[in-house]
Protein backbone atom coordinates (compact mmCIF):
# COMPACT_ATOMS: atom_id res chain seq x y z
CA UNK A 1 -21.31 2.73 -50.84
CA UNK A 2 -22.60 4.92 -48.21
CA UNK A 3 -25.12 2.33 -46.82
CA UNK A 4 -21.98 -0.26 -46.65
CA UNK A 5 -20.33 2.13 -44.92
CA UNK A 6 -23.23 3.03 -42.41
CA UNK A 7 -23.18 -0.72 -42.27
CA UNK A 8 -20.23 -1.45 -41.13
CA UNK A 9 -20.38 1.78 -38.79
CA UNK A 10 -23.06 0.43 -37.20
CA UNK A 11 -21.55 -2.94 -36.71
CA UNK A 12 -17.83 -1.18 -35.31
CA UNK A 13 -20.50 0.35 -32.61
CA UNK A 14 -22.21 -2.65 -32.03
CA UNK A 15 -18.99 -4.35 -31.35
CA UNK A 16 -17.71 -1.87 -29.44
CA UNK A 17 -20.71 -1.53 -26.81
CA UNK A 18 -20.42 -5.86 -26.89
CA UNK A 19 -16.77 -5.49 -25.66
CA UNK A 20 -17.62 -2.95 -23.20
CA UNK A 21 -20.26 -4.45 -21.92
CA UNK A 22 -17.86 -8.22 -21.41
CA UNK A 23 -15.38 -6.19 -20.08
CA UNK A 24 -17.27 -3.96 -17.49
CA UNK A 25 -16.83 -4.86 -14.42
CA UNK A 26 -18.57 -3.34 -11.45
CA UNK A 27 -18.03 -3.29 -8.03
CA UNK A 28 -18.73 -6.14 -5.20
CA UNK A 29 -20.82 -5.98 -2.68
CA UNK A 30 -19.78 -4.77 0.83
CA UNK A 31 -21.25 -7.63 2.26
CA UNK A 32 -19.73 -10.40 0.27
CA UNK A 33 -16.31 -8.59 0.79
CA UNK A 34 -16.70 -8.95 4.50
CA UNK A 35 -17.88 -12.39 4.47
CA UNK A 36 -14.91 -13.04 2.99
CA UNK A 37 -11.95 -10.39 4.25
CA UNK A 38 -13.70 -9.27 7.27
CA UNK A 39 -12.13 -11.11 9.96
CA UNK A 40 -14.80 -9.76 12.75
CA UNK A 41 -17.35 -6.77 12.88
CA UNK A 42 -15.53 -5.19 15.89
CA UNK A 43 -12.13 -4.79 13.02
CA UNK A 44 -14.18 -1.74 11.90
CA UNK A 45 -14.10 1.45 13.70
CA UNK A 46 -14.58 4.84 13.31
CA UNK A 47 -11.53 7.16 13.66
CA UNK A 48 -11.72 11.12 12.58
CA UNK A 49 -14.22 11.09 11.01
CA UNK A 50 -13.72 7.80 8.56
CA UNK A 51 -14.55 4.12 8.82
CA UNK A 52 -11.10 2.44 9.13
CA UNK A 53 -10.15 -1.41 8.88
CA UNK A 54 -8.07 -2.27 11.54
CA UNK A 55 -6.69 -5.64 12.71
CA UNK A 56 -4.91 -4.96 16.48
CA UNK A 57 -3.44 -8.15 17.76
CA UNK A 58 -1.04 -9.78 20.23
CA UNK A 59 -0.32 -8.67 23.87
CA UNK A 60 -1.16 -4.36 24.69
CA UNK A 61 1.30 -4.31 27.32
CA UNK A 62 3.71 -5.38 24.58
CA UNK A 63 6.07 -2.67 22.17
CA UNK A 64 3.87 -1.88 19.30
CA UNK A 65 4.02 -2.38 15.44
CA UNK A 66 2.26 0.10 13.16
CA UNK A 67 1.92 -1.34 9.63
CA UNK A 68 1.15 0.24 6.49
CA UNK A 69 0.40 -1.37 3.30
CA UNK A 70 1.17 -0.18 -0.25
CA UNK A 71 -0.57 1.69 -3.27
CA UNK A 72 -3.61 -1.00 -4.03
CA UNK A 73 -2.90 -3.52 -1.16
CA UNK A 74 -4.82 -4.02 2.33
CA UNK A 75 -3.49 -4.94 5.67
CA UNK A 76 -4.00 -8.39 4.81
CA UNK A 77 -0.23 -7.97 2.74
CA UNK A 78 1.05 -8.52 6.51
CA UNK A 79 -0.58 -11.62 7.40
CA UNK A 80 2.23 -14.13 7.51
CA UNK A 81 4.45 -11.43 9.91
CA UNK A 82 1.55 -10.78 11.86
CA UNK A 83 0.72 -14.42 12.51
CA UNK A 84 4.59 -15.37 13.61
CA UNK A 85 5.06 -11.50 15.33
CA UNK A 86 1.86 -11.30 17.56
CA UNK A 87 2.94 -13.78 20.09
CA UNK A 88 5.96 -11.05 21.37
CA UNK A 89 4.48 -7.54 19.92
CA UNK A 90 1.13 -5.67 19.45
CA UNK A 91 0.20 -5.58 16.09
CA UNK A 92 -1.81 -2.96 14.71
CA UNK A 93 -2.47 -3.14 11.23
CA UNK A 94 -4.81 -0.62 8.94
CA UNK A 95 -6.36 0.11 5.79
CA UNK A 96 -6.42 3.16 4.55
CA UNK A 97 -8.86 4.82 3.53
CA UNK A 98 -10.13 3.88 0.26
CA UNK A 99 -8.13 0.88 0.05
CA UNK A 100 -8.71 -2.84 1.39
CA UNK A 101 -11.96 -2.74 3.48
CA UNK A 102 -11.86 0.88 4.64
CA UNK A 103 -14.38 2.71 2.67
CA UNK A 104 -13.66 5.95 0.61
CA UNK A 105 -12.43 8.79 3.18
CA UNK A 106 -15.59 11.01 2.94
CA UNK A 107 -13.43 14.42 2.68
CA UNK A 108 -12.27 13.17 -0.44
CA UNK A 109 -8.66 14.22 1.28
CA UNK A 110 -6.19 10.92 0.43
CA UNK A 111 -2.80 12.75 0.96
CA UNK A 112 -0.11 11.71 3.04
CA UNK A 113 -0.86 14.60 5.41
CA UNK A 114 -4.68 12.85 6.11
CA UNK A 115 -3.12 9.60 6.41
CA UNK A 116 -0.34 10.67 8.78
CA UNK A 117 -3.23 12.23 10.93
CA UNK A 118 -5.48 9.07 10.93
CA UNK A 119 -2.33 6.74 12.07
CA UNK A 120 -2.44 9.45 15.36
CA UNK A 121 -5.50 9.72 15.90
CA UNK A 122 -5.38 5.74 15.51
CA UNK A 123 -2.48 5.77 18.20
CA UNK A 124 -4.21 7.56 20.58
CA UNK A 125 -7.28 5.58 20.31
CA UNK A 126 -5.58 2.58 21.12
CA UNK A 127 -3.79 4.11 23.47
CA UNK A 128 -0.66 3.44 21.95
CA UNK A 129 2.40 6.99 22.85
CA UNK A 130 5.25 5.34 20.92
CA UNK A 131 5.75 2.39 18.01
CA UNK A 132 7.62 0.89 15.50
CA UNK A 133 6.08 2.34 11.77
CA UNK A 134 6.51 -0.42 9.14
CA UNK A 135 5.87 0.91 5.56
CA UNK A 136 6.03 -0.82 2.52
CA UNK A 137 6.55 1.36 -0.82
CA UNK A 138 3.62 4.02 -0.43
CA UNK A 139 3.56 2.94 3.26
CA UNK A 140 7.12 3.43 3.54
CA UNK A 141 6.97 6.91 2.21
CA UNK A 142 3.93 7.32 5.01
CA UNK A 143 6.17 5.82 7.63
CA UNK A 144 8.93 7.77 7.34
CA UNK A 145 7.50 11.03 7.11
CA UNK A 146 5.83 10.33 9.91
CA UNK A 147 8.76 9.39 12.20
CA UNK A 148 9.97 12.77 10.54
CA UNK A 149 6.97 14.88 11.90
CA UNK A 150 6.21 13.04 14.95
CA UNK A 151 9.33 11.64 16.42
CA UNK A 152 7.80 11.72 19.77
CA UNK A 153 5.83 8.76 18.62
CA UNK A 154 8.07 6.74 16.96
CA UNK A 155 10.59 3.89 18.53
CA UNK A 156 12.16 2.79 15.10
CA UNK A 157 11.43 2.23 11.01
CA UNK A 158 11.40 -0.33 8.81
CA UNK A 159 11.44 0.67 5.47
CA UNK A 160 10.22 -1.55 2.92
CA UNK A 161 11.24 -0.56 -0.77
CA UNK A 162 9.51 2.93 0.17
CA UNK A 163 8.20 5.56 -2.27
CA UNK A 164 9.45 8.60 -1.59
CA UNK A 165 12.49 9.82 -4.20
CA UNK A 166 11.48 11.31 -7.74
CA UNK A 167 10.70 9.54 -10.89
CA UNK A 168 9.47 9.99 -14.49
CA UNK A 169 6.17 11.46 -13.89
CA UNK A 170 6.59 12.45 -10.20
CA UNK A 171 8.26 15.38 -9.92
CA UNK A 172 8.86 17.32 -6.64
CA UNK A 173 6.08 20.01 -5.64
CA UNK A 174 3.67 19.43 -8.39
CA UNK A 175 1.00 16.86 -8.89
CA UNK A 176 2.01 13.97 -10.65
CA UNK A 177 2.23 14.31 -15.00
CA UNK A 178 1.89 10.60 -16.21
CA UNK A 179 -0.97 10.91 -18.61
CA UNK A 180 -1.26 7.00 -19.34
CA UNK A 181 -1.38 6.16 -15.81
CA UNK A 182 -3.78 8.21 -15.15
CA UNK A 183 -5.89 7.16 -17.68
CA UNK A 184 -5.23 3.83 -17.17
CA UNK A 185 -7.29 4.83 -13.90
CA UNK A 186 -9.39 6.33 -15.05
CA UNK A 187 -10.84 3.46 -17.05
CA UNK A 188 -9.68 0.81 -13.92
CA UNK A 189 -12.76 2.45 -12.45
CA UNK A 190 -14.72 0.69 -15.31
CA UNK A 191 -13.21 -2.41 -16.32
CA UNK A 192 -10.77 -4.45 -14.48
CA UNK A 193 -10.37 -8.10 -15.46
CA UNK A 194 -8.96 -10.19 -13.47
CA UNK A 195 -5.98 -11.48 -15.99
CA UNK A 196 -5.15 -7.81 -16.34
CA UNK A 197 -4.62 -6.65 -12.90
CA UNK A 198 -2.85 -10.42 -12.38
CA UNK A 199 -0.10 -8.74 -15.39
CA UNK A 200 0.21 -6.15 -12.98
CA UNK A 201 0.82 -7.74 -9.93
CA UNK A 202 3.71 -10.14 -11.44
CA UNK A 203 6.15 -7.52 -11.36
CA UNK A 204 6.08 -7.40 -7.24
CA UNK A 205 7.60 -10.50 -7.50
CA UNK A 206 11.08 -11.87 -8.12
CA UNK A 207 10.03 -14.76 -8.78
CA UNK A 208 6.22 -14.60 -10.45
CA UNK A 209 5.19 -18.24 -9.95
CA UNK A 210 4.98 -17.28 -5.79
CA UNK A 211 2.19 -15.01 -7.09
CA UNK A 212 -0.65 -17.35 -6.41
CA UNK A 213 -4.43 -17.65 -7.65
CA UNK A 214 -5.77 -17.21 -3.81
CA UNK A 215 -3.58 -13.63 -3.63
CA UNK A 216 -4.40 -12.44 -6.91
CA UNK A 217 -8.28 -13.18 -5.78
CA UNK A 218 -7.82 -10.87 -2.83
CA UNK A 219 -6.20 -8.12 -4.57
CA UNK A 220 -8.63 -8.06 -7.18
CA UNK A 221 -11.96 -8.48 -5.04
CA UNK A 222 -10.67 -5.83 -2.71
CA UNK A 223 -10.23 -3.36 -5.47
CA UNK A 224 -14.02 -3.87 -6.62
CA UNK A 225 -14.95 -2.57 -3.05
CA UNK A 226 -17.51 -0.04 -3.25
CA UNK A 227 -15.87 3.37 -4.32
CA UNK A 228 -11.99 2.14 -3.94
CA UNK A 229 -10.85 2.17 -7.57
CA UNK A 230 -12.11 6.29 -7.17
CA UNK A 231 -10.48 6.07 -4.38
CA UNK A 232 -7.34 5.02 -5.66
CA UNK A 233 -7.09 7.45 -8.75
CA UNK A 234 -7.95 9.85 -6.26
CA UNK A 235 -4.51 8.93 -4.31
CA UNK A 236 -2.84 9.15 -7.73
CA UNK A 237 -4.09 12.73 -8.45
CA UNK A 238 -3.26 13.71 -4.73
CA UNK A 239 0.60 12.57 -4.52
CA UNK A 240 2.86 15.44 -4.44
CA UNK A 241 6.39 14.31 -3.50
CA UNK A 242 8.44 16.87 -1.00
CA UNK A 243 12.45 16.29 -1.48
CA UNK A 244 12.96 13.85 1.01
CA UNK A 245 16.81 14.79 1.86
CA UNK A 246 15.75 17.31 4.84
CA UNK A 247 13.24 15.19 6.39
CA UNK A 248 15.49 11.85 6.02
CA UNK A 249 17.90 13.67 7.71
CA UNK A 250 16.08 14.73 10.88
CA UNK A 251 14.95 11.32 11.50
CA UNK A 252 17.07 9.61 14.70
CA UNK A 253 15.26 6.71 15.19
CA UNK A 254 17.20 3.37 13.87
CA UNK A 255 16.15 2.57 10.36
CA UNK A 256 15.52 -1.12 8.78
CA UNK A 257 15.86 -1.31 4.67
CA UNK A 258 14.79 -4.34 3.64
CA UNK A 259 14.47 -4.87 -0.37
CA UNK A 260 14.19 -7.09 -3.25
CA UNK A 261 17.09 -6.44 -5.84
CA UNK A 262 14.78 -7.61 -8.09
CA UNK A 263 12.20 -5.17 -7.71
CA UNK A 264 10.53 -3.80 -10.77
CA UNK A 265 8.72 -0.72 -9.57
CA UNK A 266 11.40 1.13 -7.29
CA UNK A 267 14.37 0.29 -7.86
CA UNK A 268 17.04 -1.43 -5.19
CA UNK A 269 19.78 1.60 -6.34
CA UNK A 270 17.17 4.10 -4.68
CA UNK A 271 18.49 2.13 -1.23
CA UNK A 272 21.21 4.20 -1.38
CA UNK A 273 19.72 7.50 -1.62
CA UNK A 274 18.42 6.87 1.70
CA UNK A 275 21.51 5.19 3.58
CA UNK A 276 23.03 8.36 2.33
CA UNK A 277 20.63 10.31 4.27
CA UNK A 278 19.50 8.66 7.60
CA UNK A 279 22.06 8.82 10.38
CA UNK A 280 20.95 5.57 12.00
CA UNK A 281 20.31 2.91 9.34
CA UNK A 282 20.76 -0.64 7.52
CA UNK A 283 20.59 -2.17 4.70
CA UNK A 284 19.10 -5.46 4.09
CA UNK A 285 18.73 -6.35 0.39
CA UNK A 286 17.32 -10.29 -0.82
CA UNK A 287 19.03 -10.52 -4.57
CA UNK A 288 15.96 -13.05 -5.88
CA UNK A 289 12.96 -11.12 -4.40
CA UNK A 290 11.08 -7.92 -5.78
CA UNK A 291 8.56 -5.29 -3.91
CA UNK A 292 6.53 -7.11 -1.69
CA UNK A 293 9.50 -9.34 0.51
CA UNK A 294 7.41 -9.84 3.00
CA UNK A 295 4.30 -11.12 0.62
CA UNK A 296 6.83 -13.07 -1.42
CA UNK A 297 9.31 -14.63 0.93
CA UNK A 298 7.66 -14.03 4.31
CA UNK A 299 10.11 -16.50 6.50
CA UNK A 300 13.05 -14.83 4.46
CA UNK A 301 12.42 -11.41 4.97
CA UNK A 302 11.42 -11.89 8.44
CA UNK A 303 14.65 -13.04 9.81
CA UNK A 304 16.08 -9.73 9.88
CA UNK A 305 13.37 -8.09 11.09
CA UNK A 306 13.28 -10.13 14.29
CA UNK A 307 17.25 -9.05 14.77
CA UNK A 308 16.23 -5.48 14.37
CA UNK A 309 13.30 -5.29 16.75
CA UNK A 310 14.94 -7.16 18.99
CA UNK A 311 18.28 -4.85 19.20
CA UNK A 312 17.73 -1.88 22.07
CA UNK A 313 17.80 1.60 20.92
């Protein structure tokens, strides 16, 4: 009996180490990333003391759009808006650190405070005093706290189903206490299949069949860049939430909501925590899209941006 058992022990283990060894999947190389996300050597630059992706397009005499992706995207989220917006605007488009092409920030430091920093010290690079911040969900909750800390620097927001409220797990003042996400990260760094992180992505969309095999390639190469899966866990482990009421309200510049009443991971009825709040805003909601409007149903979600940027302050 004891011999079956060791037996079958041994072939549990043996199993085990098979799956783990199918499963594993390790990172990509930086150079077959670029080849094929890396639009032009010159896109990298150094900024504060971190590599930084950047994409900075259209006329520099033009007003200027600041955009920030979300938790596990890249600048690349924006490429149907940048294509139709760069003939009338400048364009500046990042990845943060960690995420996309930007390599791991080497301070290990992935708060909002560092990123807020880097989009100055990004600014003033490129020579750029005032813009318009556009932030989808963690980007959002970048983009407005920035316009709330710096509104010297900011012409107007457009809020993109942003992050920013509390939820279950993310409490205000503490670091965030969702044990199965976290773990979930934990092992991301280790094995991430490609059908698994497509299950994840379907729930951005309203409509999952606009999710498409060429987008679902991009998300998952980028996240096999060297480091960014530690990178992102680290961004997890760093989030802790302030109560967004007394910075909302402080905020004058005009305000753009735009959001997909069919969004899975932050919900539409949050829009009205924050129309309660800002003293210059409006709502724009799309009743068959979900997170990612502008990913989803670029044309769609564009119209009203146009109308906003082009109203005067």
């Amino acid at each position: 009996m004891k011999r079956v058992l060791l037996i079958i022990l041994g072939l549990v283990v043996v199993a085990l180490v098979g799956a783990a060894i199918w499963l594993w999947t390790p990172d990509r190389s930086r150079a077959d990333l670029e080849a094929l996300y890396l639009r032009s050597p010159a896109d990298m630059t150094g900024i504060a003391g971190v590599q930084l992706h950047v994409r900075d397009e259209g006329p520099r005499d033009a007003p200027a759009l600041v955009m920030l992706h979300g938790f596990g995207s890249s600048l690349h989220t924006w490429e149907a808006w940048a294509q139709a917006l760069a003939g009338e605007y400048r364009i500046i488009r990042l990845d943060l650190p960690g995420a996309g092409l930007s390599p791991p920030d080497p301070t290990n430091d992935y708060t909002d405070a560092r990123s807020i920093a880097l989009i100055v010290a990004l600014m003033d690079q490129r020579g750029v005093a005032r813009a318009t911040l556009i932030g989808n969900s963690l980007g959002g909750r970048i983009a407005w706290t920035f316009a709330a800390k710096h509104p010297e620097r900011t012409d107007k927001l457009v809020l993109i189903s942003p992050d920013g409220f509390a939820s279950p797990g993310f409490e205000y003042g503490k670091a965030p206490d969702v044990p199965m996400a976290l773990q979930a990260m934990q092992a991301m760094q280790y094995v991430l299949p490609k059908a698994l992180l497509e299950m994840n992505l379907e729930p951005s969309y309203g409509d999952p069949s606009v999710l498409t095999p060429a987008t679902v390639d991009r998300y998952h190469d980028l996240m096999l860049a060297p480091g960014a899966r530690k990178a992102l866990l680290g961004r997890m482990e760093q989030t802790v939430l302030v109560e967004p009421e007394p910075l909302l309200r402080s905020i004058n510049a005009p305000v753009l909501l735009l959001w997909g009443e069919k969004d899975a991971l932050i919900p539409f009825s949050n829009a009205a925590d924050y129309t309660r709040n800002l003293s210059d805003s409006r709502l724009v909601s799309f009743p068959a899209l979900g997170h990612v409007p502008h990913e989803e149903a670029p044309a769609e979600s564009l119209a009203p941006l146009r109308a906003f940027l082009a109203e005067r302050s």
